[in-house]
Structure formats: structure tokens, C-alpha cells
Protein backbone atom coordinates (compact mmCIF):
# COMPACT_ATOMS: atom_id res chain seq x y z
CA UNK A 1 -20.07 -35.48 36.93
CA UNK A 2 -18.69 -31.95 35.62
CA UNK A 3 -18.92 -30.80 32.54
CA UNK A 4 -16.02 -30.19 30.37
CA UNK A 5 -16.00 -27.54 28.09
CA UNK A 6 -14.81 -23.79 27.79
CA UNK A 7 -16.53 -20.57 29.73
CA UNK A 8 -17.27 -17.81 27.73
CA UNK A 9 -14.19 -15.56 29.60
CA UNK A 10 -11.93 -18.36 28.04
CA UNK A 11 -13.85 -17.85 24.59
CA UNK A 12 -13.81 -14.03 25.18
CA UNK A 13 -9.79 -14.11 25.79
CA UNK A 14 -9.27 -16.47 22.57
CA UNK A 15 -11.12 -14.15 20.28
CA UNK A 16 -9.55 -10.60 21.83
CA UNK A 17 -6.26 -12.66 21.28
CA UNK A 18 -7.15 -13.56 17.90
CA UNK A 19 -8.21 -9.76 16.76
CA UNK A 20 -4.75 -8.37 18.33
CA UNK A 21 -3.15 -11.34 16.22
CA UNK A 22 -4.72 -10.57 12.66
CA UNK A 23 -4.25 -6.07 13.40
CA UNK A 24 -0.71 -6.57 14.17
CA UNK A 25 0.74 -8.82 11.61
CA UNK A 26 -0.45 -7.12 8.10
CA UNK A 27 1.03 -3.96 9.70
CA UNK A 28 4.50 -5.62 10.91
CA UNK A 29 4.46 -7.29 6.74
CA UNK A 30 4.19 -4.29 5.45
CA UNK A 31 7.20 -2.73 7.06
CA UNK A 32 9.27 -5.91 6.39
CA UNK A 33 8.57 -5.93 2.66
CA UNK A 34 10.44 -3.03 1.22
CA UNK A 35 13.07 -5.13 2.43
CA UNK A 36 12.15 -8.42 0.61
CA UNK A 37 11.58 -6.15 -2.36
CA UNK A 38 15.26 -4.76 -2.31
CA UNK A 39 16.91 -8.07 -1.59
CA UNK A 40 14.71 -9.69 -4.37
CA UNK A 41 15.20 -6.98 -6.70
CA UNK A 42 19.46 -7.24 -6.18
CA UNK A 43 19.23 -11.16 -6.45
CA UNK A 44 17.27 -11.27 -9.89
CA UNK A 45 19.52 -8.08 -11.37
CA UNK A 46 23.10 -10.01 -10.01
CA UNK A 47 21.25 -12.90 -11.87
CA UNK A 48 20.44 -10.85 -14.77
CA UNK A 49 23.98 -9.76 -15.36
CA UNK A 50 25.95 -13.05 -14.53
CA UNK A 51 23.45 -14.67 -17.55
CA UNK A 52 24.49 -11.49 -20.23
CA UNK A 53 28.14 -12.32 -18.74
CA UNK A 54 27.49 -16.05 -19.72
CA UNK A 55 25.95 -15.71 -22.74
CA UNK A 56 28.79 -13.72 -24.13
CA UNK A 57 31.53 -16.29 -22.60
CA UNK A 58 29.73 -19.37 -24.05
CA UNK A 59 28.31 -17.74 -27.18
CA UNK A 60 31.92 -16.16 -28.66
CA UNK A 61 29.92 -12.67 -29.07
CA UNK A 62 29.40 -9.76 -26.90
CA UNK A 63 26.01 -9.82 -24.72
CA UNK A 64 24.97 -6.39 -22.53
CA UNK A 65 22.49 -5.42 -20.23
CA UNK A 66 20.43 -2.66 -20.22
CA UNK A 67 18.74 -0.49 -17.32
CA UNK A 68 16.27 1.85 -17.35
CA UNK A 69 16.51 3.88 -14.60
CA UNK A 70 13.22 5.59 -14.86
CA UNK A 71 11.08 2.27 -15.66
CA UNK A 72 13.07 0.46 -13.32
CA UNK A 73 13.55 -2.16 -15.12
CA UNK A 74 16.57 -4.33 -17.33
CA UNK A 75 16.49 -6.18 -20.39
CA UNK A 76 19.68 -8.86 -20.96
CA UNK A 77 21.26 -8.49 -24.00
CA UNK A 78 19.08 -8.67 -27.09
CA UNK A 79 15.88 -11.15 -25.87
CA UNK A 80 13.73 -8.36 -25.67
CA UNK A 81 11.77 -9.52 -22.53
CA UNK A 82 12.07 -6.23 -20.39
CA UNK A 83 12.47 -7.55 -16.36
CA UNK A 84 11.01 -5.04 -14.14
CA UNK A 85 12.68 -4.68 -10.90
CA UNK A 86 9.98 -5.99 -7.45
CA UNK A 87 8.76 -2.57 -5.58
CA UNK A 88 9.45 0.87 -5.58
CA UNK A 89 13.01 1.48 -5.67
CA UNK A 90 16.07 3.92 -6.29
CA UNK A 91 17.79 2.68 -8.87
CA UNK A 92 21.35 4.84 -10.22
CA UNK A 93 23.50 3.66 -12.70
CA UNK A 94 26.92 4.28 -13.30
CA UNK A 95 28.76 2.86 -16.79
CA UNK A 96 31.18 4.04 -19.15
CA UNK A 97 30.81 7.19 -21.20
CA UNK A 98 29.80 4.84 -24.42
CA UNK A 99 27.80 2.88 -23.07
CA UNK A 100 25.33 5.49 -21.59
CA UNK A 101 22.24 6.20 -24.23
CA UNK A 102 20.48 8.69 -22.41
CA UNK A 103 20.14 10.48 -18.92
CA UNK A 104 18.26 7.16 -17.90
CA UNK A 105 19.16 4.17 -19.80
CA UNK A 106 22.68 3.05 -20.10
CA UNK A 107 24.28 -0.67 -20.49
CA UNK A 108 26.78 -2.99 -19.34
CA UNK A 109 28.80 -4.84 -21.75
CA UNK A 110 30.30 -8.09 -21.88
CA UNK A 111 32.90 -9.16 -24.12
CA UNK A 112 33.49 -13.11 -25.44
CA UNK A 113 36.69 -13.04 -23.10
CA UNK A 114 34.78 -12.79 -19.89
CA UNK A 115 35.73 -8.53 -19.81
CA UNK A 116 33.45 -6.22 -19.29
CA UNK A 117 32.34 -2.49 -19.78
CA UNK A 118 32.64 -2.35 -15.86
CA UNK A 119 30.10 -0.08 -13.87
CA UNK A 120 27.95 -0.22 -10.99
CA UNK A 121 24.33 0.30 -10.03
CA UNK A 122 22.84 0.42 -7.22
CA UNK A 123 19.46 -0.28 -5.52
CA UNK A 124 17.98 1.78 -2.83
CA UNK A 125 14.44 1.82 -0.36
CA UNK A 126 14.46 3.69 2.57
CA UNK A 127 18.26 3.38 4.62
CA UNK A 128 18.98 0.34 3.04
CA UNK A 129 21.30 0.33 -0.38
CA UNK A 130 23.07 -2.37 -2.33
CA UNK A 131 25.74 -1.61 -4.92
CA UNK A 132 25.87 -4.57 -7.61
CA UNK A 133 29.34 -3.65 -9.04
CA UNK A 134 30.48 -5.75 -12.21
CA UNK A 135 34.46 -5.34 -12.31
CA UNK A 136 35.89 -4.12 -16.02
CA UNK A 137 38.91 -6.31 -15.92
CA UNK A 138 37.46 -10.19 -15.72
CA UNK A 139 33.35 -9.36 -15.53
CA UNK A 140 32.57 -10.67 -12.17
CA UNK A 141 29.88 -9.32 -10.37
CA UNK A 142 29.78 -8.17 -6.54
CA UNK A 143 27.39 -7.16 -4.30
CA UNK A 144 28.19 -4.89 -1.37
CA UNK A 145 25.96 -3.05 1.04
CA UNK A 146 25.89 0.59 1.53
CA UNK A 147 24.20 3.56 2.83
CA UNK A 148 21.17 4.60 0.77
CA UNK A 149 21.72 7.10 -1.64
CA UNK A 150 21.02 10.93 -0.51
């Protein structure tokens, strides 16, 4: 009768297996998650600006959002919950003249018609870059990839 089991080269293989398995994957997460951060961060700002762009639509009145490029983080219209954007990030904005308060806060308005302020901003870690551009004329909001900002 033989004895079933596992030799202690099998056990020795597992566990050297094992400790390869647990080095390598914290270090391969941690390069993938500026990444996550970025696309996160885009998603929740697109969805940040398509709500001010709502609210001013369904509500007859004139809703904005504001960034602060510094804190790195928004605020939609007047609800005073500040959002701060996942990770560290580039962040540049680009709005109208007016709608600029200082070197690093500026807004994006909407108007009851579905119009808008227009502008862009984009979002930057390492080479990759999205621009989240919100079109003057009817207020819609696109996102487009691009090369990180130099």
C-alpha cells in the first residue's frame, strides 16, 4: 500500500511559488493604479459637469462648476460639498475670461437653455492625458485622449 501525500520538494516548490506570487503583484498594482486613478478621476468630473449641466436644464436657472486647480478638486454649482479628484494628478483648466476667479480656480457655466460657458480641462499622470471639453454652443461634454501635458 503507498502512501499518498505530498514530498517536501512539492511543498518547497508551492511555497517558493507562492512568495514570487505575493512580491510581484503589489508591485505590478502599483504601476497600474495611476491609471485607475486618472480614468476614475475623468469619469466622476464628466459626471460632475453633465449633473451642473442638468441641474440648470431642469431647474430654469444657471448651475456652474468650479475647479480648483491647486486642491484638485470641484464643487457643482452651489451644494457646497467640495469633490476631490482620486490620486495625484495634473489638472489645467481652461474657461472664459469671466469665468476665471483666480490663477487656480475658475468655473464652467451652464445656462437654463442647455449653453454653456464652454472650456476644457484636462487631467494628466505620467504620459497619459484626458481633455474633458464641454462645447459653448449646446453644453455637451466630450472626452478625448491626449498627450500629457509638458
Amino acid at each position: 500500500m503507498s502512501a499518498r501525500g505530498f514530498t517536501l520538494i512539492e511543498l518547497l516548490v508551492v511555497l517558493a511559488l507562492l512568495g514570487l506570487f505575493i512580491t510581484l503583484v503589489p508591485t505590478t498594482m502599483q504601476h497600474a493604479l495611476p491609471g485607475m486613478n486618472l480614468k476614475v478621476a475623468v469619469r466622476e468630473l464628466v459626471d460632475g459637469f453633465r449633473a451642473a449641466r442638468s441641474s440648470a436644464v431642469s431647474g430654469n436657472r444657471e448651475a456652474f462648476i468650479l475647479i480648483d486647480v491647486d486642491r484638485q478638486l470641484y464643487r457643482i454649482d452651489r451644494e457646497g460639498e467640495n469633490h476631490v479628484l482620486p490620486g495625484r494628478l495634473s489638472v489645467d483648466l481652461r474657461t472664459a475670461a469671466s469665468e476665471q476667479l483666480d490663477e487656480s480656480r475658475g468655473r464652467i457655466r451652464f445656462y437654463p437653455d442647455g449653453t454653456s460657458t464652454g472650456g476644457r480641462v484636462t487631467l494628466s499622470s505620467g504620459d497619459d492625458a484626458y481633455n474633458i471639453n464641454v462645447d459653448w454652443f449646446n453644453g455637451r461634454v466630450e472626452v478625448v485622449r491626449t498627450d500629457a501635458i509638458q
